[in-house]
N, C-alpha and C. Protein backbone atom coordinates (compact mmCIF):
# COMPACT_ATOMS: atom_id res chain seq x y z
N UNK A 1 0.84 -1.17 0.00
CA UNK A 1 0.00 0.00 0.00
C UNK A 1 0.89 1.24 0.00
N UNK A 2 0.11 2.38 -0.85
CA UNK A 2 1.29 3.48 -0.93
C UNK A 2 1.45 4.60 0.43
N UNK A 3 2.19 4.86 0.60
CA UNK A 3 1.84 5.87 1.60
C UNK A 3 2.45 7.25 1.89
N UNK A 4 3.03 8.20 2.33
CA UNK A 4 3.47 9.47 2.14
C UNK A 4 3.41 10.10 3.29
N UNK A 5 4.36 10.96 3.14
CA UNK A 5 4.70 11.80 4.64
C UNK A 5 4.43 13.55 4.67
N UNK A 6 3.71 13.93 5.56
CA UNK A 6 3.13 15.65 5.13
C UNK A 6 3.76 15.93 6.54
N UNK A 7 4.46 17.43 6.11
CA UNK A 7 4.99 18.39 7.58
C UNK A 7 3.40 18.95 7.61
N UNK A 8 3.57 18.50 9.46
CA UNK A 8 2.08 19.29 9.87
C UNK A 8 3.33 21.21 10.62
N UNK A 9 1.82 21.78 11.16
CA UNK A 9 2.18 23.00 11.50
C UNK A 9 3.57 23.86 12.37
N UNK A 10 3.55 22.36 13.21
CA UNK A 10 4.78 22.44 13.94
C UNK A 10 5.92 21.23 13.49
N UNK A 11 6.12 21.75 12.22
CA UNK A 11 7.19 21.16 11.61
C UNK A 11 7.42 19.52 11.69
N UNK A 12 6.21 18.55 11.96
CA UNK A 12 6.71 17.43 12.44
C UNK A 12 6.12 16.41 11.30
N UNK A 13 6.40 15.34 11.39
CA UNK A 13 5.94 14.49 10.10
C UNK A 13 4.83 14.12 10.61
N UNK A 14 3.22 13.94 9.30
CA UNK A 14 2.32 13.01 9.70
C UNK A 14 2.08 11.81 8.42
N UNK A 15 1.72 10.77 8.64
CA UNK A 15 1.56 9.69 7.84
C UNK A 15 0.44 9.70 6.90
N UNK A 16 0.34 9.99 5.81
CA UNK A 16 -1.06 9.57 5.18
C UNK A 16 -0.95 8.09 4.50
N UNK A 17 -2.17 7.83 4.57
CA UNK A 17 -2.21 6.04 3.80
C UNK A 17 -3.82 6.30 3.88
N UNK A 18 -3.86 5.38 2.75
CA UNK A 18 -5.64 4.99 2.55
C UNK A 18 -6.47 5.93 2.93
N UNK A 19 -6.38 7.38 3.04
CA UNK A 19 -7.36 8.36 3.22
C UNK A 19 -7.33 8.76 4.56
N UNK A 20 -6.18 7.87 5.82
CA UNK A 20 -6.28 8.28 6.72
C UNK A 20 -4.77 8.66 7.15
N UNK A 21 -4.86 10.22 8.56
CA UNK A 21 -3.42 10.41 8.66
C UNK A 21 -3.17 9.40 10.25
N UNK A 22 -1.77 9.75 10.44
CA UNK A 22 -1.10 8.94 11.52
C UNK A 22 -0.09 9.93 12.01
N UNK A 23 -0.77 9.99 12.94
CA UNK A 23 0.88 10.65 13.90
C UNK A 23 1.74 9.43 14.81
N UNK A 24 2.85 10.06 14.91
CA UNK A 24 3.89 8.34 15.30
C UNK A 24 3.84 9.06 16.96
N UNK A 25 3.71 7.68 17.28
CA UNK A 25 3.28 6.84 18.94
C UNK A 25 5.20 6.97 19.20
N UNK A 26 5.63 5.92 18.59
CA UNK A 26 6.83 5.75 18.94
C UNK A 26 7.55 4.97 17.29
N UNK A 27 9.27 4.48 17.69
CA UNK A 27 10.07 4.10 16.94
C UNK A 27 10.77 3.37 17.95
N UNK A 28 11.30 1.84 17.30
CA UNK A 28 11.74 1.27 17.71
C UNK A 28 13.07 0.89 17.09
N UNK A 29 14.29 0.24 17.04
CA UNK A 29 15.02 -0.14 15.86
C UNK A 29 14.33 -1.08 14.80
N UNK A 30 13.36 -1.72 15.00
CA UNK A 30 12.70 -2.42 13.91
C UNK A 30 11.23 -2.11 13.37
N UNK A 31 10.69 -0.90 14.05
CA UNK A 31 9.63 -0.48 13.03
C UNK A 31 9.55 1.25 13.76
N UNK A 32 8.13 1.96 13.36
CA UNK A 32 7.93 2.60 13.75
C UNK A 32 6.54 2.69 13.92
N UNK A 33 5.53 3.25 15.07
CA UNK A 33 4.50 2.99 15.49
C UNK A 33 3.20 4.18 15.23
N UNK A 34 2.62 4.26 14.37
CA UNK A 34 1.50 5.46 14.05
C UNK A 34 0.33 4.72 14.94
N UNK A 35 -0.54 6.04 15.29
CA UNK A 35 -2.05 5.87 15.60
C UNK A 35 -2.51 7.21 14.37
N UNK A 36 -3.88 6.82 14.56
CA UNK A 36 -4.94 7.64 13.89
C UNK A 36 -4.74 8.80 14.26
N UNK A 37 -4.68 10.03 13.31
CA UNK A 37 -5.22 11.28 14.68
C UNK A 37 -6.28 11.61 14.92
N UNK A 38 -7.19 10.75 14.71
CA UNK A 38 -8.72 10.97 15.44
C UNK A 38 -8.89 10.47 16.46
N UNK A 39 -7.75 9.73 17.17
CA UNK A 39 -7.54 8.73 18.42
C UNK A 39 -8.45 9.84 19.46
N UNK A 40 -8.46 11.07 19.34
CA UNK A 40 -8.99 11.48 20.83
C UNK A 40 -10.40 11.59 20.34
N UNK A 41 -11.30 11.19 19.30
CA UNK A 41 -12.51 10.74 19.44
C UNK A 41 -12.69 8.83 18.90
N UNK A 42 -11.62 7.96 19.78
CA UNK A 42 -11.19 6.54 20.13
C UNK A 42 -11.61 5.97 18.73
N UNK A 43 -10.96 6.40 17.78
CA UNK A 43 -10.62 5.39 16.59
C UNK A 43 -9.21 4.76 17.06
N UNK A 44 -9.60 3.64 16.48
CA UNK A 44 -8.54 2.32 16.66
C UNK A 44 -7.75 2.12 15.74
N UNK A 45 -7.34 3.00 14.36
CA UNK A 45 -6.64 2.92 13.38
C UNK A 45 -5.16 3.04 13.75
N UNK A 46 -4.70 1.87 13.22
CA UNK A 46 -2.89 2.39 13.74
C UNK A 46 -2.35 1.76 12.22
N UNK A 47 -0.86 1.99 11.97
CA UNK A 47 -0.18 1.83 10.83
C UNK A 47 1.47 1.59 11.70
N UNK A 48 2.09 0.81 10.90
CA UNK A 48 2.97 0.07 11.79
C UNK A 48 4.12 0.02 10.33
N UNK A 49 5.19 0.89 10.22
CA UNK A 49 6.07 0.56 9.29
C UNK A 49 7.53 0.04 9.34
N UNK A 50 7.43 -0.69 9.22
CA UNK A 50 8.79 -2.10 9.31
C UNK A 50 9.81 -1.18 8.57
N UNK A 51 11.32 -1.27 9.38
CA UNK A 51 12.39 -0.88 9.00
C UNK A 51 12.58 -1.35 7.20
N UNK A 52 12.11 -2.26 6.47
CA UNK A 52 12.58 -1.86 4.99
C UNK A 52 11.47 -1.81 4.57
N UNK A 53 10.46 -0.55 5.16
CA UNK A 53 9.50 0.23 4.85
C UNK A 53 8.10 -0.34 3.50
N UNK A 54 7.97 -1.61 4.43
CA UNK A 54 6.56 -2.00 4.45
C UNK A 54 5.38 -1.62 5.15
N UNK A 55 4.30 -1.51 5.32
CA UNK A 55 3.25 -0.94 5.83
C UNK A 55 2.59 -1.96 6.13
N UNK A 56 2.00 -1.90 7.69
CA UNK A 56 1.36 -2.63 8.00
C UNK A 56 -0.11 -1.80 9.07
N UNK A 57 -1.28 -1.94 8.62
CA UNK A 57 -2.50 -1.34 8.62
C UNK A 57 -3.17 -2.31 9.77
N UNK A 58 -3.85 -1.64 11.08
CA UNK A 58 -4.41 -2.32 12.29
C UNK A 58 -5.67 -1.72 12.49
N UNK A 59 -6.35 -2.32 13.00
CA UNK A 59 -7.58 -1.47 14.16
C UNK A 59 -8.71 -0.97 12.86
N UNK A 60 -9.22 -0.51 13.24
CA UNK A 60 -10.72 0.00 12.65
C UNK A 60 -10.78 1.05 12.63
N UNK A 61 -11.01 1.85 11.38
CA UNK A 61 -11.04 3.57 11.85
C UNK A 61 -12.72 3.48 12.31
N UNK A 62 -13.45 4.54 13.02
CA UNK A 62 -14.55 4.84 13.13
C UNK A 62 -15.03 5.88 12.22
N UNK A 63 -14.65 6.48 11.45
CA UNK A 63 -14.59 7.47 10.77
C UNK A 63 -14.23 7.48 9.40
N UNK A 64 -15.08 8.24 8.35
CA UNK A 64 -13.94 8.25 6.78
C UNK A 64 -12.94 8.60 6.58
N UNK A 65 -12.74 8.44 5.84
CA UNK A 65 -11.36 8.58 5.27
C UNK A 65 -11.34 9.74 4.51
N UNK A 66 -10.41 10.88 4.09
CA UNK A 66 -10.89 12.65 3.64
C UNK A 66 -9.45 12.42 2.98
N UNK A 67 -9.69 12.16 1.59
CA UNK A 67 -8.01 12.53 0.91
C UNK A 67 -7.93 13.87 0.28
N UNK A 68 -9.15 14.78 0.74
CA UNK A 68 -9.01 15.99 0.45
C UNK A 68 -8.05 16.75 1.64
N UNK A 69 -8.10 16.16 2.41
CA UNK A 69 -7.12 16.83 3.77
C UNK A 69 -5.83 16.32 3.34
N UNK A 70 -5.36 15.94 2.25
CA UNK A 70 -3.99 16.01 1.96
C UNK A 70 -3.73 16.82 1.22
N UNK A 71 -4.64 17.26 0.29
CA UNK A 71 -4.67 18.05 -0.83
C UNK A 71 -4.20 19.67 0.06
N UNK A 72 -4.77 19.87 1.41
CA UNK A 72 -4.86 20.83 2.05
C UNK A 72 -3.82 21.02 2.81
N UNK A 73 -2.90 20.21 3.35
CA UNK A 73 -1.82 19.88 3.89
C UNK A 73 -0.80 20.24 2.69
N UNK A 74 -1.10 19.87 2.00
CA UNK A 74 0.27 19.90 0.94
C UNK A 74 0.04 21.38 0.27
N UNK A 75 -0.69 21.68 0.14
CA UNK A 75 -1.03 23.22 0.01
C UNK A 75 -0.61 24.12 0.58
N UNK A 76 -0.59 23.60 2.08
CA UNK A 76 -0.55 24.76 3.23
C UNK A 76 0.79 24.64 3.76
N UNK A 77 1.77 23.20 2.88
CA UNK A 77 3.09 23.19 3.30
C UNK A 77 4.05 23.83 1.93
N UNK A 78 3.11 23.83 1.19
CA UNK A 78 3.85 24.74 -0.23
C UNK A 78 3.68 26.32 0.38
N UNK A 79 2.64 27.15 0.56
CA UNK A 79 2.22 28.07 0.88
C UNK A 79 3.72 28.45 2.01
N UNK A 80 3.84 27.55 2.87
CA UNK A 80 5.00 28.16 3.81
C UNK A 80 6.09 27.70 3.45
N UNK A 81 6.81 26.85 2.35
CA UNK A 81 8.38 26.74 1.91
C UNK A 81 8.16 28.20 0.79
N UNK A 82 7.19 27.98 -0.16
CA UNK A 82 6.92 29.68 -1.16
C UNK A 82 7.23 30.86 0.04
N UNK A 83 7.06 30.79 0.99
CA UNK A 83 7.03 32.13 1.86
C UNK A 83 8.73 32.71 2.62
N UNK A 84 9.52 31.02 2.52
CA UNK A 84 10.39 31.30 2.91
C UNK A 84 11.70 31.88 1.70
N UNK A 85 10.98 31.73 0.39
CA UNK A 85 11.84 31.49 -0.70
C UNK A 85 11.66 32.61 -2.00
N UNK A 86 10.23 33.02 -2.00
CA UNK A 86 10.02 34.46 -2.55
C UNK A 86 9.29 35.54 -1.28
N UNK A 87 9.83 36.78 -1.81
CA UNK A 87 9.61 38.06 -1.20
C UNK A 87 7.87 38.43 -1.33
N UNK A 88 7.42 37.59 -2.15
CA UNK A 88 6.02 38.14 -2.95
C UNK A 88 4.87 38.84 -1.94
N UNK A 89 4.05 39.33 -1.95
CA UNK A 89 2.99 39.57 -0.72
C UNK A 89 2.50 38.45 -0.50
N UNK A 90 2.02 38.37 1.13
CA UNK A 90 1.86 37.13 1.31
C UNK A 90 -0.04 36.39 0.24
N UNK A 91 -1.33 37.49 0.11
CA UNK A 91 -1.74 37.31 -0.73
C UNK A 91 -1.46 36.95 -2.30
N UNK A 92 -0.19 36.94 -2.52
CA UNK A 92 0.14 36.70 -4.25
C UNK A 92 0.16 35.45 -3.86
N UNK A 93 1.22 35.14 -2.85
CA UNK A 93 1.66 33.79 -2.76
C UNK A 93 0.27 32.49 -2.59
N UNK A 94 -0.02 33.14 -1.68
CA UNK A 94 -1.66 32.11 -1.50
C UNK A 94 -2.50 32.14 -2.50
N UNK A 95 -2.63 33.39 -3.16
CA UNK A 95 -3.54 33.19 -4.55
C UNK A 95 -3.14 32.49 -4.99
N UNK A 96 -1.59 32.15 -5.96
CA UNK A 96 -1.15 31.26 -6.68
C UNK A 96 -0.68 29.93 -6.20
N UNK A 97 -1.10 29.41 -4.70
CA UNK A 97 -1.06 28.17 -4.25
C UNK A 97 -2.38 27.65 -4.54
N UNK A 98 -3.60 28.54 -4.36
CA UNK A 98 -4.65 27.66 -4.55
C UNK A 98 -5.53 28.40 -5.79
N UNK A 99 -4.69 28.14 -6.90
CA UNK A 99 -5.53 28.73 -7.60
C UNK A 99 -6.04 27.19 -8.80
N UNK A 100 -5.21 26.43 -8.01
CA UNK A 100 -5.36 25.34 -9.02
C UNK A 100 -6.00 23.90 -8.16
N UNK A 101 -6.77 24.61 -7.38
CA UNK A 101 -7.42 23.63 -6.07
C UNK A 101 -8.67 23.52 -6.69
N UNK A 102 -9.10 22.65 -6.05
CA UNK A 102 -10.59 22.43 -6.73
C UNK A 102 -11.52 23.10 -5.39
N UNK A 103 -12.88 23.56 -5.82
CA UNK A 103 -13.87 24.27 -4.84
C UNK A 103 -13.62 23.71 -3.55
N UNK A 104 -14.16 22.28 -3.75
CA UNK A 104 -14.27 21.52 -2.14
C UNK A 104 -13.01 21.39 -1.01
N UNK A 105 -11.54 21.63 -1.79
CA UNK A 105 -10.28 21.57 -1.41
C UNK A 105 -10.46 22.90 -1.04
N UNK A 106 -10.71 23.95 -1.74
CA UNK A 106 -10.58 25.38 -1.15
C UNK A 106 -11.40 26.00 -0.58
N UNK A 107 -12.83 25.02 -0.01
CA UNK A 107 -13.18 25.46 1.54
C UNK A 107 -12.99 25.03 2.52
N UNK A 108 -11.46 23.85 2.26
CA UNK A 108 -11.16 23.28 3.67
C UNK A 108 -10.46 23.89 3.74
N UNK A 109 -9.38 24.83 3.10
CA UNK A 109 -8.22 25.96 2.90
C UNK A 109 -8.34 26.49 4.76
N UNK A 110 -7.34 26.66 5.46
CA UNK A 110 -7.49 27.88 6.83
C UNK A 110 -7.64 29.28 6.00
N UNK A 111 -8.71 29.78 7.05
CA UNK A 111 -8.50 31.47 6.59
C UNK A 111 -7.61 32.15 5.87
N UNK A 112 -7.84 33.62 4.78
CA UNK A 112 -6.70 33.74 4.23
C UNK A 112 -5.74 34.51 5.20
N UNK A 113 -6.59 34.98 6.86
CA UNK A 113 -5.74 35.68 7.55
C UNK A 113 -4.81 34.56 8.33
N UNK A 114 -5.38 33.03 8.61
CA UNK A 114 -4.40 32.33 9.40
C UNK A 114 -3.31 32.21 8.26
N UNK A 115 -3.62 32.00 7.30
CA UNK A 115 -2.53 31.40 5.76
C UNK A 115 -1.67 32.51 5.85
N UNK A 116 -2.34 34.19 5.89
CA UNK A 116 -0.73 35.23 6.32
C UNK A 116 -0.15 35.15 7.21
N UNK A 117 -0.96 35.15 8.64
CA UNK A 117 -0.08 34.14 9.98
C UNK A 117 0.89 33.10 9.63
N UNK A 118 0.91 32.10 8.58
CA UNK A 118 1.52 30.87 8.86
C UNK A 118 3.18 31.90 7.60
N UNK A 119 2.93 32.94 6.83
CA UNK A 119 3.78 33.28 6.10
C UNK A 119 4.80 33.86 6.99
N UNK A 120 4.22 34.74 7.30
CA UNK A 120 4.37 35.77 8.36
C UNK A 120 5.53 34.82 9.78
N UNK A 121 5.11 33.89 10.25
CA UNK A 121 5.61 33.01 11.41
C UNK A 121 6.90 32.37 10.18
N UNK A 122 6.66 31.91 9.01
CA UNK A 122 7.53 31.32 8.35
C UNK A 122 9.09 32.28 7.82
N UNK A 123 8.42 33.81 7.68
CA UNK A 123 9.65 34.49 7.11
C UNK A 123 10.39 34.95 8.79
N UNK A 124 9.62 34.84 9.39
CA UNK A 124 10.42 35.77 11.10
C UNK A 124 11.41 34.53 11.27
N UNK A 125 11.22 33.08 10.99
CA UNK A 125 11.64 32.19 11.54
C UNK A 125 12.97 31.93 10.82
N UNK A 126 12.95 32.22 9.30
CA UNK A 126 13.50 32.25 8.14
C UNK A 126 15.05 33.59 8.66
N UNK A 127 14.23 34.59 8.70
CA UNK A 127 14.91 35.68 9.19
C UNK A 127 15.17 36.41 10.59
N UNK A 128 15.16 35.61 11.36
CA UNK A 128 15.67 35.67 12.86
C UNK A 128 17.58 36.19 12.70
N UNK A 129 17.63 37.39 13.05
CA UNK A 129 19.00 37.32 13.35
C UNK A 129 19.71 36.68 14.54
N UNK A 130 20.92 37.16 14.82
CA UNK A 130 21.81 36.97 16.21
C UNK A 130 20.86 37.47 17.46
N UNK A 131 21.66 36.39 18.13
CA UNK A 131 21.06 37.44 19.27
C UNK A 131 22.00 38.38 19.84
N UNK A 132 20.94 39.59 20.22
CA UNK A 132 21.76 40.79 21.00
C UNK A 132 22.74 40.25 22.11
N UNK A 133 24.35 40.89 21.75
CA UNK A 133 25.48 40.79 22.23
C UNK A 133 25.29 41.77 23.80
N UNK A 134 25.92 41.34 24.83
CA UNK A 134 26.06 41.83 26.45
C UNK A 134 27.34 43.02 25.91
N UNK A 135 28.07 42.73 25.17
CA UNK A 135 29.42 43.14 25.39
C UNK A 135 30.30 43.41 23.64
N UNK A 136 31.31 44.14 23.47
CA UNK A 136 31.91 44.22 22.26
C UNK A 136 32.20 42.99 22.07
N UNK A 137 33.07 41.93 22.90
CA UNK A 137 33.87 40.72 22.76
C UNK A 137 32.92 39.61 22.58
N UNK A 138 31.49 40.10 22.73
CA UNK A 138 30.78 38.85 22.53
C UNK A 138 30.50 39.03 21.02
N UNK A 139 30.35 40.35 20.33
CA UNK A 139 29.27 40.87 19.02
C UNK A 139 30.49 40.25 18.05
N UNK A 140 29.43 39.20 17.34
CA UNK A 140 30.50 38.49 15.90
C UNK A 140 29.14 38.61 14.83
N UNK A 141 29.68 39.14 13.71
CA UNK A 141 29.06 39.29 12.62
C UNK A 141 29.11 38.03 11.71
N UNK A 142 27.88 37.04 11.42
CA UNK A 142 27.71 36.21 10.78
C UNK A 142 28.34 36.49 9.26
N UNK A 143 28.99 35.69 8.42
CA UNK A 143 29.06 36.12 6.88
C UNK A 143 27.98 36.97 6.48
N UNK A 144 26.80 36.04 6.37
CA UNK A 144 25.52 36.76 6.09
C UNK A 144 24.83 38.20 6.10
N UNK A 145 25.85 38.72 7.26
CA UNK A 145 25.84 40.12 7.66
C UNK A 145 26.92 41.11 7.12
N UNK A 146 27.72 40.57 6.65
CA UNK A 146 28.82 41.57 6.58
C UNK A 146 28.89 41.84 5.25
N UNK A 147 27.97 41.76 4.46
CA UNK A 147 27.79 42.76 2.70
C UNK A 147 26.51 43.30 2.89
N UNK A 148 25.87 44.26 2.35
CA UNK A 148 25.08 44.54 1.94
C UNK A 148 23.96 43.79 0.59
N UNK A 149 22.93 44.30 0.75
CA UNK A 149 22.03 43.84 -0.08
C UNK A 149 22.75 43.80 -1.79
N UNK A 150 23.40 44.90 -1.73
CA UNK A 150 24.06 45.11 -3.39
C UNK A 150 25.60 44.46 -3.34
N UNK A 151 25.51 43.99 -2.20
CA UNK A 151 26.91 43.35 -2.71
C UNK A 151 28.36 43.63 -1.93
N UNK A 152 27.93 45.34 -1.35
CA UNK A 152 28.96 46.44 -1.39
C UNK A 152 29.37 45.52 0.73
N UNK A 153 30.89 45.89 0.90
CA UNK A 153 30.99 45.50 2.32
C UNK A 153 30.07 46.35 3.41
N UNK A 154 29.63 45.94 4.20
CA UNK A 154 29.18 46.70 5.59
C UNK A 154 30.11 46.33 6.63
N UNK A 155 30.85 45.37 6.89
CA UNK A 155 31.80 45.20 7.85
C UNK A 155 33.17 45.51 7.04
N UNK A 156 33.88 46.78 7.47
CA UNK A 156 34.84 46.75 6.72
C UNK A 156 36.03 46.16 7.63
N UNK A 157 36.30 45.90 8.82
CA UNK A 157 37.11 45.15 9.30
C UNK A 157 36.76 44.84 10.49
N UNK A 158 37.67 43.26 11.39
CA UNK A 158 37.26 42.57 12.10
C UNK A 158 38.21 42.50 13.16
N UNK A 159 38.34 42.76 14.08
CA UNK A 159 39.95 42.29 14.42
C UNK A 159 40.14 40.70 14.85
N UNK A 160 38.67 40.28 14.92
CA UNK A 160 38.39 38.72 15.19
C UNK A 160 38.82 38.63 16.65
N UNK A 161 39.31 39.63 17.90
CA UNK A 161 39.51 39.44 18.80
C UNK A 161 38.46 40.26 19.96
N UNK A 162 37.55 40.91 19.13
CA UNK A 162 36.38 41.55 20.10
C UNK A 162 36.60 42.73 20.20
N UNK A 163 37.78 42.99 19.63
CA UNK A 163 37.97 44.52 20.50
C UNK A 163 37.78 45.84 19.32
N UNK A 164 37.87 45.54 18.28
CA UNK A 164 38.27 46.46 17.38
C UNK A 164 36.81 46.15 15.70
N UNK A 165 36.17 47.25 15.51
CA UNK A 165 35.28 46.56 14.45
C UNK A 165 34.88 47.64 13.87
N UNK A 166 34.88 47.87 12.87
CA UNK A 166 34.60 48.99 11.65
C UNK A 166 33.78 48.74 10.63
């Protein structure tokens, strides 16, 4: 059976197979252990994948199966790698993620204000500098920092010993 792996919101892997997802229970050296994530209204669905990544399918879901919630997942994980990778407004970017969704996929879409939230959380995270230095001997300028946008130097010298920086 085929199956596939989607980053949920907080960056972590979830399992899709047969219309249903799986978040992992645990890992062992010889497999790794999914439940349903509908487990907290007690579906019994679990998925069990053997180290040379066979699939093995348990328990009973109580519930259907929605392979439109992948469609939405994978949307909403394009929407935030696009955010880390063009400058665009965060509306361009979401227009042209779901412009090729079908109706029923794009009213499971989150709001278009959570979708600027998730851009918005994606470029701060993207663009987090240093942290603020106590002292001269602590303040070191990453590569990243020391040209300008055009190219031109902004650090014109280092003494690399804390004391001296221009």
């Amino acid at each position: 059976m085929d199956f596939q792996f989607v980053e949920t919101n907080r960056n972590r892997k979830k399992l899709y197979c047969g219309g249903f997802f799986y978040t992992k229970i645990k890992r062992t050296d010889s497999a790794e252990y999914w439940k349903c994530d509908q487990w907290v209204n007690k579906c019994k669905g679990r998925a069990i994948i053997n180290s040379d990544g066979g699939i093995t399918l348990n328990g009973v879901h109580y519930h259907e199966g929605n392979p439109v919630k992948l469609e939405v997942a994978e949307t909403v994980g394009t929407i935030k790698k696009r955010a880390q990778s063009e400058r665009d407004a965060p509306r361009a970017i979401i227009s042209r993620a779901v412009s090729y969704l079908s109706q029923t996929t794009s009213k499971m879409l989150p709001t278009v204000s959570s979708l600027s939230r998730f851009i918005r959380h994606a470029r701060e995270k993207e663009n987090s500098g240093p942290s603020v230095p106590l002292s001269l001997s602590e303040l070191t300028v990453p590569p990243q920092y020391q040209n300008t946008a055009k190219g031109d130097k902004f650090l014109l010298y280092d003494s690399k010993d804390g004391t001296k920086k221009i």
